[in-house]
N, C-alpha and C. Protein backbone atom coordinates (compact mmCIF):
# COMPACT_ATOMS: atom_id res chain seq x y z
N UNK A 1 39.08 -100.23 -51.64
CA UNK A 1 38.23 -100.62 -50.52
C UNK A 1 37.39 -99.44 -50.01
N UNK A 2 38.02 -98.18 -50.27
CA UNK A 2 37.25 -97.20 -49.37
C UNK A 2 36.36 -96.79 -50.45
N UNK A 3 35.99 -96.85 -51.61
CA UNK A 3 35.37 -96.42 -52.69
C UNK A 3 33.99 -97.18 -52.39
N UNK A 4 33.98 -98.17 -51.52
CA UNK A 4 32.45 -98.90 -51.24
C UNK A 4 31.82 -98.06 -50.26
N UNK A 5 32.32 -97.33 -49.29
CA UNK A 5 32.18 -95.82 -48.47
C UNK A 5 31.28 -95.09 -49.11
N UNK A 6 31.61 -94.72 -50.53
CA UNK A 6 31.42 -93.10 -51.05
C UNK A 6 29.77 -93.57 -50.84
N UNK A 7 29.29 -94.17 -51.54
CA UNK A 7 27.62 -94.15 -51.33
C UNK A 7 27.13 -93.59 -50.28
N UNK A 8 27.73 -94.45 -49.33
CA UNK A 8 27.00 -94.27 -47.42
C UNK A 8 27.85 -92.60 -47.19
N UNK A 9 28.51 -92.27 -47.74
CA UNK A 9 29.38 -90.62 -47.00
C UNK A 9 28.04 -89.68 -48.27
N UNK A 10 27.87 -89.95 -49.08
CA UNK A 10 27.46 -89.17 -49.99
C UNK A 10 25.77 -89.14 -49.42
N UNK A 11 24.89 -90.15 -49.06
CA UNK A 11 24.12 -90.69 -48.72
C UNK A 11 24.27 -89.55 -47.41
N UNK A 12 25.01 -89.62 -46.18
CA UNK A 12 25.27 -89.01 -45.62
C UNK A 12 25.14 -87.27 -45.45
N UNK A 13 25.89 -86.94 -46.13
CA UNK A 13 26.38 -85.57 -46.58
C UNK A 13 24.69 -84.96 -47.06
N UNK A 14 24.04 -85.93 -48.03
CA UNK A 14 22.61 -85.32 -48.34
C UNK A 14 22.16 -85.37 -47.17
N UNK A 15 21.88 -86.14 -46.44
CA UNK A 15 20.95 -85.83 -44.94
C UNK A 15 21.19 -84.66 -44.48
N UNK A 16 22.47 -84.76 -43.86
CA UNK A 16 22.78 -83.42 -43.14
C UNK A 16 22.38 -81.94 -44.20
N UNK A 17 22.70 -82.10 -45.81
CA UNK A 17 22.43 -81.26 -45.83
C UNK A 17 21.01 -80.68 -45.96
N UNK A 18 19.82 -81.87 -46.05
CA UNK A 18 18.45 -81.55 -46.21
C UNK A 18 18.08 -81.20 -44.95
N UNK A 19 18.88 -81.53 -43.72
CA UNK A 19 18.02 -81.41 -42.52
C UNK A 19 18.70 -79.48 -41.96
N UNK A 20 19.86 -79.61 -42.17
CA UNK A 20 20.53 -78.39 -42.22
C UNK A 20 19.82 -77.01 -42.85
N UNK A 21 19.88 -76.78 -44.29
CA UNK A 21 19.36 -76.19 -45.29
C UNK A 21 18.63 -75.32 -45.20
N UNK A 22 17.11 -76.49 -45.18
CA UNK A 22 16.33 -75.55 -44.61
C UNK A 22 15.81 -74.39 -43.56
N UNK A 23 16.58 -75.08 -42.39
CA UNK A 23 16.30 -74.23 -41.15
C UNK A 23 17.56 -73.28 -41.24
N UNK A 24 18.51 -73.33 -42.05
CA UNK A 24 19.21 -72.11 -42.43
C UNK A 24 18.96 -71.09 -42.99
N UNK A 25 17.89 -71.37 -44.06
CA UNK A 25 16.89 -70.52 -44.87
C UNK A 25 16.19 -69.89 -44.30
N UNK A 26 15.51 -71.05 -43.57
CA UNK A 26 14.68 -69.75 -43.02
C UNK A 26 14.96 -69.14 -41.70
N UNK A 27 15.93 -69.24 -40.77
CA UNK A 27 16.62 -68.13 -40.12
C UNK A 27 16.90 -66.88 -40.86
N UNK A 28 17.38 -67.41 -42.13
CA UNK A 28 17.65 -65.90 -42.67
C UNK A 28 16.56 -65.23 -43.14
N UNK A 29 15.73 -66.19 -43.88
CA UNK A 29 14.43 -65.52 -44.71
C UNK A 29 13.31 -65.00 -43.91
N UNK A 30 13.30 -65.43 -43.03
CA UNK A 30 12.13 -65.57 -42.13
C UNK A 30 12.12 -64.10 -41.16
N UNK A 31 10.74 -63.46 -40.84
CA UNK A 31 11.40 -62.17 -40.18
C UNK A 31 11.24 -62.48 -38.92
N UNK A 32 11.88 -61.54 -37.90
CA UNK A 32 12.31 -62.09 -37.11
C UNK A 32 11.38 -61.12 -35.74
N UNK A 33 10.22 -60.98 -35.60
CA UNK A 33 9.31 -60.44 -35.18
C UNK A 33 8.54 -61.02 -34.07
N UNK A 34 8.95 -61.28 -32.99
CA UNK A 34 8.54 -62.32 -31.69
C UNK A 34 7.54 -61.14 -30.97
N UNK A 35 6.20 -61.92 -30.57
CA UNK A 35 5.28 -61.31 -29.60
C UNK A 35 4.89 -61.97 -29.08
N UNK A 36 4.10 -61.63 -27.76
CA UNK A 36 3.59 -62.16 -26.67
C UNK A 36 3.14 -63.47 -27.15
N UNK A 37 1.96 -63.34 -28.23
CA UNK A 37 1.22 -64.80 -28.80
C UNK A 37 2.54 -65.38 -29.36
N UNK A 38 3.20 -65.49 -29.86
CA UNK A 38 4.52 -66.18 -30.62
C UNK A 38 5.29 -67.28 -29.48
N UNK A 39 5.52 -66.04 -28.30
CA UNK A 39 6.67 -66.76 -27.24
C UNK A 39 5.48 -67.27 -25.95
N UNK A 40 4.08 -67.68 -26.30
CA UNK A 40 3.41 -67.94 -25.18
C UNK A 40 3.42 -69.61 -25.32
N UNK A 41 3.25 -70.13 -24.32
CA UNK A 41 3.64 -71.77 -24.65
C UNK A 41 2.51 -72.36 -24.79
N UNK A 42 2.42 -73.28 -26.05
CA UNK A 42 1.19 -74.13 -26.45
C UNK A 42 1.70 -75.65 -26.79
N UNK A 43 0.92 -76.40 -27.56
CA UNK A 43 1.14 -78.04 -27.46
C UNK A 43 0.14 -78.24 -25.90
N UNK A 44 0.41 -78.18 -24.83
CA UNK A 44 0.19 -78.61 -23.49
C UNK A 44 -1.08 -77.75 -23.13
N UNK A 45 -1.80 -76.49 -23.84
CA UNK A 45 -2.62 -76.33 -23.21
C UNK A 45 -3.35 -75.68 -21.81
N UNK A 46 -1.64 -75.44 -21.06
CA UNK A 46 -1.99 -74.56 -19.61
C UNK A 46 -0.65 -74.01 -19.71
N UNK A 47 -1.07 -72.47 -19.32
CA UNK A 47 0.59 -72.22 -19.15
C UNK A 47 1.52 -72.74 -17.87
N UNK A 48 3.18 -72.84 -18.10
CA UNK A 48 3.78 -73.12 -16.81
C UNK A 48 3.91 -72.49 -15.90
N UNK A 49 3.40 -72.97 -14.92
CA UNK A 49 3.31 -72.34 -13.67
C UNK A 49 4.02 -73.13 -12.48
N UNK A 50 4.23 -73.92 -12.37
CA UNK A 50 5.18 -74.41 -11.36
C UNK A 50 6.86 -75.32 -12.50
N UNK A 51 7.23 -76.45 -11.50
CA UNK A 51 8.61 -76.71 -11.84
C UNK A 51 7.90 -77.86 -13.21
N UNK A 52 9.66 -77.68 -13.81
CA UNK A 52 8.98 -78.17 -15.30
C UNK A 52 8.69 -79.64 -15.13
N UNK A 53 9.52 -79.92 -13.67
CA UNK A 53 8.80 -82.02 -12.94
C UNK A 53 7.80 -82.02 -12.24
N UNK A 54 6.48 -81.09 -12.75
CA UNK A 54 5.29 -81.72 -12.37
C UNK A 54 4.96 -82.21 -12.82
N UNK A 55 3.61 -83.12 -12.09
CA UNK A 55 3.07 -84.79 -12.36
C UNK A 55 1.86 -84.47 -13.50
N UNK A 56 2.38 -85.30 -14.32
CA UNK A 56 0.97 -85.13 -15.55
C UNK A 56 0.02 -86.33 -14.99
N UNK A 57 -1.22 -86.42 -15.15
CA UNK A 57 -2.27 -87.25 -15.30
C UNK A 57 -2.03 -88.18 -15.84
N UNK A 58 -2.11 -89.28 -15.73
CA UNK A 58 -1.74 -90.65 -16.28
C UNK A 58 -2.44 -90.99 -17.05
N UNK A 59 -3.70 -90.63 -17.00
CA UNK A 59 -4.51 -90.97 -18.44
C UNK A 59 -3.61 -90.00 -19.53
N UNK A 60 -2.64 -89.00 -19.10
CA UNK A 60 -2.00 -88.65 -20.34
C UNK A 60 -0.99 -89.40 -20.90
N UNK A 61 -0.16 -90.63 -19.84
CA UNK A 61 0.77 -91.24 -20.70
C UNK A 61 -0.18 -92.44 -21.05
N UNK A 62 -1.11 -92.86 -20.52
CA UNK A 62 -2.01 -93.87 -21.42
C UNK A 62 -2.33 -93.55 -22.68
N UNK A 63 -2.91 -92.44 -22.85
CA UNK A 63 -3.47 -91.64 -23.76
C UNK A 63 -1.89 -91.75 -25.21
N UNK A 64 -0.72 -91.44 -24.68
CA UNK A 64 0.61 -91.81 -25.06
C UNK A 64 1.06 -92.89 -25.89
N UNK A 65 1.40 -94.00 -24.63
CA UNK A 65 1.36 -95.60 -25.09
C UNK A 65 0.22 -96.09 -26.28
N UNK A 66 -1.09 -95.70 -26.18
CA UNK A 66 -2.14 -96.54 -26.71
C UNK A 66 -1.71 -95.99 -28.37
N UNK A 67 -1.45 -94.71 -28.45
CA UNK A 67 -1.23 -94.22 -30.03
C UNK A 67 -0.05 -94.79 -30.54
N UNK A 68 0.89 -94.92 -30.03
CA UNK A 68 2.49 -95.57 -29.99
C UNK A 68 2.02 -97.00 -30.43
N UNK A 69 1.71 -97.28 -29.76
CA UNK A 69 1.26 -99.20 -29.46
C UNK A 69 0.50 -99.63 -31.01
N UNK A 70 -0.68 -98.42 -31.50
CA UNK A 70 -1.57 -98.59 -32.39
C UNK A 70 -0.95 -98.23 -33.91
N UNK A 71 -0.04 -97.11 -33.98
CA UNK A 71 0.85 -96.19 -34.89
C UNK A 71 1.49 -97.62 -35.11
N UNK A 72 2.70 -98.10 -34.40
CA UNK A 72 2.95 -99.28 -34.68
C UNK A 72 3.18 -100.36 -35.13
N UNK A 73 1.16 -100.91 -34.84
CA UNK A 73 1.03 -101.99 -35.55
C UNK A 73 0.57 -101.58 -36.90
N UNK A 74 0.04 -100.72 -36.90
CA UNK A 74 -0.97 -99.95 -38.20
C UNK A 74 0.79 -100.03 -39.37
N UNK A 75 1.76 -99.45 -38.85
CA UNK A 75 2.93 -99.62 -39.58
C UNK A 75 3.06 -100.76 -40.49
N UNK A 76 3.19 -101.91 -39.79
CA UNK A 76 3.38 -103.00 -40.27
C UNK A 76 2.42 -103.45 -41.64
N UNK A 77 1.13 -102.84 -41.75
CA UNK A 77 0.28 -102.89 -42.73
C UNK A 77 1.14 -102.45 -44.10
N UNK A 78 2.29 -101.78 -44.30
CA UNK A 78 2.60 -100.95 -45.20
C UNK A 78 3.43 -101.94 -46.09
N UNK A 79 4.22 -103.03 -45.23
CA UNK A 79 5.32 -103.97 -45.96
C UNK A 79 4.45 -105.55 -46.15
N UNK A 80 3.50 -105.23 -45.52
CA UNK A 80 2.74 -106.94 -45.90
C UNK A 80 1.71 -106.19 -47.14
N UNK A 81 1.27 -104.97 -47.60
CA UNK A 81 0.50 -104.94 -48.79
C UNK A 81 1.56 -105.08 -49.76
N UNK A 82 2.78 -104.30 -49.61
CA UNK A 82 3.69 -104.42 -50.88
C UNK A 82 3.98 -105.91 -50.86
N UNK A 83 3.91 -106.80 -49.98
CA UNK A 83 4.75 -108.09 -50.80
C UNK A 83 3.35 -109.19 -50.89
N UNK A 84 2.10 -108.70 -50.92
CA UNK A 84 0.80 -109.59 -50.39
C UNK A 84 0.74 -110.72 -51.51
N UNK A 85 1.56 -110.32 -52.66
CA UNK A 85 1.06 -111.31 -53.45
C UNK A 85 2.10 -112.77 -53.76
N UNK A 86 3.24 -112.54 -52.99
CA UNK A 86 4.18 -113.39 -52.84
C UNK A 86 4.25 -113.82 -51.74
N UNK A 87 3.66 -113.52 -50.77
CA UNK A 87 3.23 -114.17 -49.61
C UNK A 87 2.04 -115.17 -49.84
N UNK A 88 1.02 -114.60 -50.07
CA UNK A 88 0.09 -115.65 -50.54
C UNK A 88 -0.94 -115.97 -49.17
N UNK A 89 -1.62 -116.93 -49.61
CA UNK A 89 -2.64 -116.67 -48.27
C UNK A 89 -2.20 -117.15 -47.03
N UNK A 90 -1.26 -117.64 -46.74
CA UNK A 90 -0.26 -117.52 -45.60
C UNK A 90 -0.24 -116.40 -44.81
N UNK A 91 0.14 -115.48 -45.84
CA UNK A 91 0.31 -113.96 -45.48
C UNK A 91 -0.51 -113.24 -45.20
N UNK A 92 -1.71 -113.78 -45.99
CA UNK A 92 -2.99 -112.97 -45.79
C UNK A 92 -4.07 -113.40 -44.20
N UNK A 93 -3.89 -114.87 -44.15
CA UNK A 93 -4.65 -115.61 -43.15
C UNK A 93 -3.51 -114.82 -41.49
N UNK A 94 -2.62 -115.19 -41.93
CA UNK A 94 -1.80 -114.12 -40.52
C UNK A 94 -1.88 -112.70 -40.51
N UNK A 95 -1.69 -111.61 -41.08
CA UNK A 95 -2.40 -110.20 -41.30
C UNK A 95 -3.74 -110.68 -40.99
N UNK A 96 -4.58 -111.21 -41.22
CA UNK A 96 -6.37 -110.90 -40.40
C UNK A 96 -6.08 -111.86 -38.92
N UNK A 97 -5.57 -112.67 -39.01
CA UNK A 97 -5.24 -112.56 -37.45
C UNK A 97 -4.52 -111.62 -36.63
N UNK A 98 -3.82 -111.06 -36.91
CA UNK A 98 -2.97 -109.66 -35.99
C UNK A 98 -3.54 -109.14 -36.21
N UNK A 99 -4.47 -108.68 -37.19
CA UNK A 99 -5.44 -107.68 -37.41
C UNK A 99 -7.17 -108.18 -36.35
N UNK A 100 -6.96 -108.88 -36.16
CA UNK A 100 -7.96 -109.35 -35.41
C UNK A 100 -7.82 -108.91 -33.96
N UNK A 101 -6.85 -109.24 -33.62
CA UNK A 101 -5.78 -109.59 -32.34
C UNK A 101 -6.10 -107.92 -31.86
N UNK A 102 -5.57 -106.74 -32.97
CA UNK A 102 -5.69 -105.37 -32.85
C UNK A 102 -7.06 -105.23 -32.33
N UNK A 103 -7.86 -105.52 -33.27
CA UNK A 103 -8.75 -105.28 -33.33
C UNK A 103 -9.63 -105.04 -31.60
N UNK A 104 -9.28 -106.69 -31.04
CA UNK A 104 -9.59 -107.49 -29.68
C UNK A 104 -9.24 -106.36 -28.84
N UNK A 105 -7.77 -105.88 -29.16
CA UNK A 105 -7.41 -104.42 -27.82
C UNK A 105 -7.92 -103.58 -27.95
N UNK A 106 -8.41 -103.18 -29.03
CA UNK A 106 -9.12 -101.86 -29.45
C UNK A 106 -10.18 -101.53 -29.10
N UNK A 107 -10.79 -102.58 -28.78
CA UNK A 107 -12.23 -103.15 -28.00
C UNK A 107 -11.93 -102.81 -26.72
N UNK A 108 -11.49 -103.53 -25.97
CA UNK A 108 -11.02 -103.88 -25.15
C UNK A 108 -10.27 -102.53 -24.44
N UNK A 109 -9.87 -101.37 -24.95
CA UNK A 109 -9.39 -100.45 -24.34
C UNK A 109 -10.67 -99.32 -24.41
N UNK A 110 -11.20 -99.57 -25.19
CA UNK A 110 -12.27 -98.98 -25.46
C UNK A 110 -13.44 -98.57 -24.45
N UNK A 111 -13.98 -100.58 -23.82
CA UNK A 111 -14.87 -100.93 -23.16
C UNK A 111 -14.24 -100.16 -21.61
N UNK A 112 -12.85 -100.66 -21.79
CA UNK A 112 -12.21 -99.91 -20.06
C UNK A 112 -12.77 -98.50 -19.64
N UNK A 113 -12.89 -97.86 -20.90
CA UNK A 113 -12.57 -96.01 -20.77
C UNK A 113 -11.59 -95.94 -21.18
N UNK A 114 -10.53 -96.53 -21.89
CA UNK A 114 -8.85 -95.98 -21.87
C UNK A 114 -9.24 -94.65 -22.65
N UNK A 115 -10.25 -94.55 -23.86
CA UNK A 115 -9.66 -93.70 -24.91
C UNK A 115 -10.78 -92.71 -24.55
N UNK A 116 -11.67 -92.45 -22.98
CA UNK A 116 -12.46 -91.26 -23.02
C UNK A 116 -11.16 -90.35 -21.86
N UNK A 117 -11.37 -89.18 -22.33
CA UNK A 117 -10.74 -88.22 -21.58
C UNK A 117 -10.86 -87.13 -20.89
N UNK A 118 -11.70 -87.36 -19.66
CA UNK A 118 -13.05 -86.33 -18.53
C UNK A 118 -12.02 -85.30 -18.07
């Protein structure tokens, strides 16, 4: 019974060790030489200057949601091309409707201002 296990432990054991591995490597390989530009904080664009619960701009979690929301649906494109031809135009007539549907918000967030950023 436990021999139906070994896949999923072995399966296992590779994750940890691909995610492990590397960043073990290069702790060691890597030199270890920190300067001002290295430890200065970027991604965000301003340095921190007050507490780390200040209020971001809400067009930044819009800005957030809308890529999330779009990333998404754009996903779903990946498992309806692999099976498009056993689906059939069923499959195809519903993909250009959700694809339509996208399309409609895309517009539509567009026309608001969602995606300009003053």
């Amino acid at each position: 019974m436990l021999e139906n296990y070994l896949p999923i432990l072995i399966f296992i054991i590779v994750g940890v060790l691909v995610g492990v591995i590397p960043q073990v490597l290069g702790w060691f390989i890597a030199p270890q030489r920190p300067d001002s530009e290295k430890l200065s904080p970027f991604e965000c664009g301003f340095e921190a200057f007050e507490d780390s619960r200040m209020k971001f701009d809400v067009r930044y979690y819009l800005v957030a949601i809308l890529f999330i929301i779009f990333d998404l649906e754009i996903a779903f494109l990946f498992p309806w091309a692999v099976v498009l031809r056993e689906i059939g135009m069923f499959g195809f007539v519903a993909m250009m409707l959700f694809l339509g549907i996208l399309v409609i918000g895309f517009i539509y967030e567009w026309k608001k201002g969602a995606l300009e950023w003053e």
